[in-house]
C-alpha atoms as a PDB file:
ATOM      1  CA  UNK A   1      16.673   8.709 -15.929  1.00  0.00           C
ATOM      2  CA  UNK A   2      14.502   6.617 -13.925  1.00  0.00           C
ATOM      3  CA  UNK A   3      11.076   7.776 -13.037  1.00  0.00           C
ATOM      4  CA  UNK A   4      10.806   7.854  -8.776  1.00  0.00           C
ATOM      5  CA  UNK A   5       8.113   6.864  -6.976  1.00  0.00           C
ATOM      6  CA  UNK A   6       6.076   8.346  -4.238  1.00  0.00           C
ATOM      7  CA  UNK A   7       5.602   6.454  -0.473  1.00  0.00           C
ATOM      8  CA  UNK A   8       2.218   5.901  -1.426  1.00  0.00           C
ATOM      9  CA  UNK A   9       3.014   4.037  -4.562  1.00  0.00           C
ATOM     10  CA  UNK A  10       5.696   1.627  -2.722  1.00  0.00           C
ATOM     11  CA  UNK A  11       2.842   1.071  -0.150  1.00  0.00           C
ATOM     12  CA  UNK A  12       1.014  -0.200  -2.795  1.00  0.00           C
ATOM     13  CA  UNK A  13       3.913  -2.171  -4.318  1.00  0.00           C
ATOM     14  CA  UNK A  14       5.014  -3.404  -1.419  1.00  0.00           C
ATOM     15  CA  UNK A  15       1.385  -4.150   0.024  1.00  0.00           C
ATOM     16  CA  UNK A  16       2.002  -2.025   3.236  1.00  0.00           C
ATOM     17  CA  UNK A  17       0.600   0.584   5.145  1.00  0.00           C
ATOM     18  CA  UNK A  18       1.885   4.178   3.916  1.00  0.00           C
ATOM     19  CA  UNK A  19       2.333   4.488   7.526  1.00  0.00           C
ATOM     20  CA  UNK A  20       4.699   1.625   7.582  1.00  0.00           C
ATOM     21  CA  UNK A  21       6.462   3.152   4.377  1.00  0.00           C
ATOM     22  CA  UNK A  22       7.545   6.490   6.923  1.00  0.00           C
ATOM     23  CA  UNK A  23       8.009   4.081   9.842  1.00  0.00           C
ATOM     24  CA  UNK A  24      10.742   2.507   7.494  1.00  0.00           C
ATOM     25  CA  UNK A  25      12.052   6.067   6.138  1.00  0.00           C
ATOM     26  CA  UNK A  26      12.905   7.114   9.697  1.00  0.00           C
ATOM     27  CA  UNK A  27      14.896   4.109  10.944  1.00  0.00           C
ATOM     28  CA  UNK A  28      16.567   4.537   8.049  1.00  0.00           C
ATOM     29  CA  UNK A  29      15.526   0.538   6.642  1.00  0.00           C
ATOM     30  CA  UNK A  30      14.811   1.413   3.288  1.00  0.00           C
ATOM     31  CA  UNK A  31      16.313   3.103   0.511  1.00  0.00           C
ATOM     32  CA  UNK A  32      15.191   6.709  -0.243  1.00  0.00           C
ATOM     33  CA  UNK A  33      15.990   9.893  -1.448  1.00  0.00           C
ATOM     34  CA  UNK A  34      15.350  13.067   0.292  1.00  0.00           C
ATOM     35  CA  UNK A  35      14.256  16.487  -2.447  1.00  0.00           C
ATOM     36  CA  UNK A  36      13.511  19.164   0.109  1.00  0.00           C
ATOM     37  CA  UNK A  37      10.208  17.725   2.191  1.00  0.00           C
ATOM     38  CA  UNK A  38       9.845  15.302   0.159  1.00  0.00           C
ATOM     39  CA  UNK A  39      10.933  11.248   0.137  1.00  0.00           C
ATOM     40  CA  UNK A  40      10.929   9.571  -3.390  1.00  0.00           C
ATOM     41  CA  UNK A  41      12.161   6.277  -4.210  1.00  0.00           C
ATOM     42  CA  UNK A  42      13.891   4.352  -7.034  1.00  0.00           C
ATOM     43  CA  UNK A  43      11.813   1.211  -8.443  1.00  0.00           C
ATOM     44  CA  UNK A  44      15.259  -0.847  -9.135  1.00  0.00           C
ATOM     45  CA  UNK A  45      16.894   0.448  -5.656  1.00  0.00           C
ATOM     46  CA  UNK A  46      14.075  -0.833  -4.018  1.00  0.00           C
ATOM     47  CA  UNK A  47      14.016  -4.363  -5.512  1.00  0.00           C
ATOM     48  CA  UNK A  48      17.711  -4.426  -4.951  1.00  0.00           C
ATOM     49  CA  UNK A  49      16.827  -3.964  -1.071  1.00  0.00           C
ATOM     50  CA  UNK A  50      13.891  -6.533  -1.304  1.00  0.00           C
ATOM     51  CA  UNK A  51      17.102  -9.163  -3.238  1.00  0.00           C
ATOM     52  CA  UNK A  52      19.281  -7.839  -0.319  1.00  0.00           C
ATOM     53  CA  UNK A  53      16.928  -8.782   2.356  1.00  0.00           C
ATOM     54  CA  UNK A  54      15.435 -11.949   1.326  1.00  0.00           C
ATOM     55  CA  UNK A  55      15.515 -14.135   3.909  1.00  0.00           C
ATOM     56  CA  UNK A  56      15.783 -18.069   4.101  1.00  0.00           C
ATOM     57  CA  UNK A  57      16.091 -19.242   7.259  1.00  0.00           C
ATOM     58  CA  UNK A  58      13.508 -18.575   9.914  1.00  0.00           C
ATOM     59  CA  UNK A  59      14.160 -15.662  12.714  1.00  0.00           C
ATOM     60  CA  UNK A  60      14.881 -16.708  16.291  1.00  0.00           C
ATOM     61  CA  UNK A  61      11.859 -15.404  18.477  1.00  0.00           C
ATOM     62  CA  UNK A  62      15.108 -13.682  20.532  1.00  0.00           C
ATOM     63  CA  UNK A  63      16.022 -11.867  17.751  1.00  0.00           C
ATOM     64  CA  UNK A  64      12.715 -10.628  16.755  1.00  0.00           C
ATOM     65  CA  UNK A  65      12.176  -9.509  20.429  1.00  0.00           C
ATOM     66  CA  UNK A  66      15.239  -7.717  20.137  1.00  0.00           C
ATOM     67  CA  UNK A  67      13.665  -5.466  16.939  1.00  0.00           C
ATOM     68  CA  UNK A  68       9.687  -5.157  18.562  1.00  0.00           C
ATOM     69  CA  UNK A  69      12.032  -3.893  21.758  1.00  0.00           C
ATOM     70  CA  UNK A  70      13.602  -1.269  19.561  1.00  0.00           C
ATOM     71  CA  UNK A  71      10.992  -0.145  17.565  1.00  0.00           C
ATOM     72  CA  UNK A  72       7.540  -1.073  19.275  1.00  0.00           C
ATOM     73  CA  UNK A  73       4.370   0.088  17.888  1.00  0.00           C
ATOM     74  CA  UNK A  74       1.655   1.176  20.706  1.00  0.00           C
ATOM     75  CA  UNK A  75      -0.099  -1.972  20.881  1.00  0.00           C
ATOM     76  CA  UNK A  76       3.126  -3.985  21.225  1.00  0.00           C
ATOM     77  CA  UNK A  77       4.381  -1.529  24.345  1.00  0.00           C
ATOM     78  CA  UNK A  78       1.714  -2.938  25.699  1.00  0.00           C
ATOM     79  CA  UNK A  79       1.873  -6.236  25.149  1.00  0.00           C
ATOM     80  CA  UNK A  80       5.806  -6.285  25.965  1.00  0.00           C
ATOM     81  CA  UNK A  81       5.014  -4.214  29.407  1.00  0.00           C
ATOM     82  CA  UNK A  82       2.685  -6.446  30.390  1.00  0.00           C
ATOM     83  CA  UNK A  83       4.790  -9.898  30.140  1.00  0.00           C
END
């Protein structure tokens, strides 16, 4: 059986924030499993989702308006309430 890992080790895989790790849990982006209070994560699940999500082309600017609109972080509530 594969060993999991812990949100703070596929922040460091991944280079993000742990913060960013949960931000993904909760919208539900990236794969997880759930034992009691805890999230855990499978090494080869998670490089299938990086495969699945590897992107060529470039994103539209609408389309990545779209997203910050949905999930805005302070700073960018902000910014988007301002323009």
């Amino acid at each position: 059986m594969e060993k999991l890992m812990t949100a703070k080790q596929v922040g460091e895989l991944l280079e993000v924030n742990l913060s960013t790790v949960y931000h993904w849990v909760h919208i539900g982006l990236i794969p997880y499993v759930k034992l009691g209070k805890c999230v855990r994560f499978k090494k080869s699940e998670l490089f299938r989702w990086i495969d699945k999500n590897l992107r060529k082309e470039r994103t539209s600017f609408k389309r990545a308006e779209k997203v910050l609109r949905r999930y805005p972080s302070p700073r960018q509530k902000e910014f988007l309430e301002f323009n």
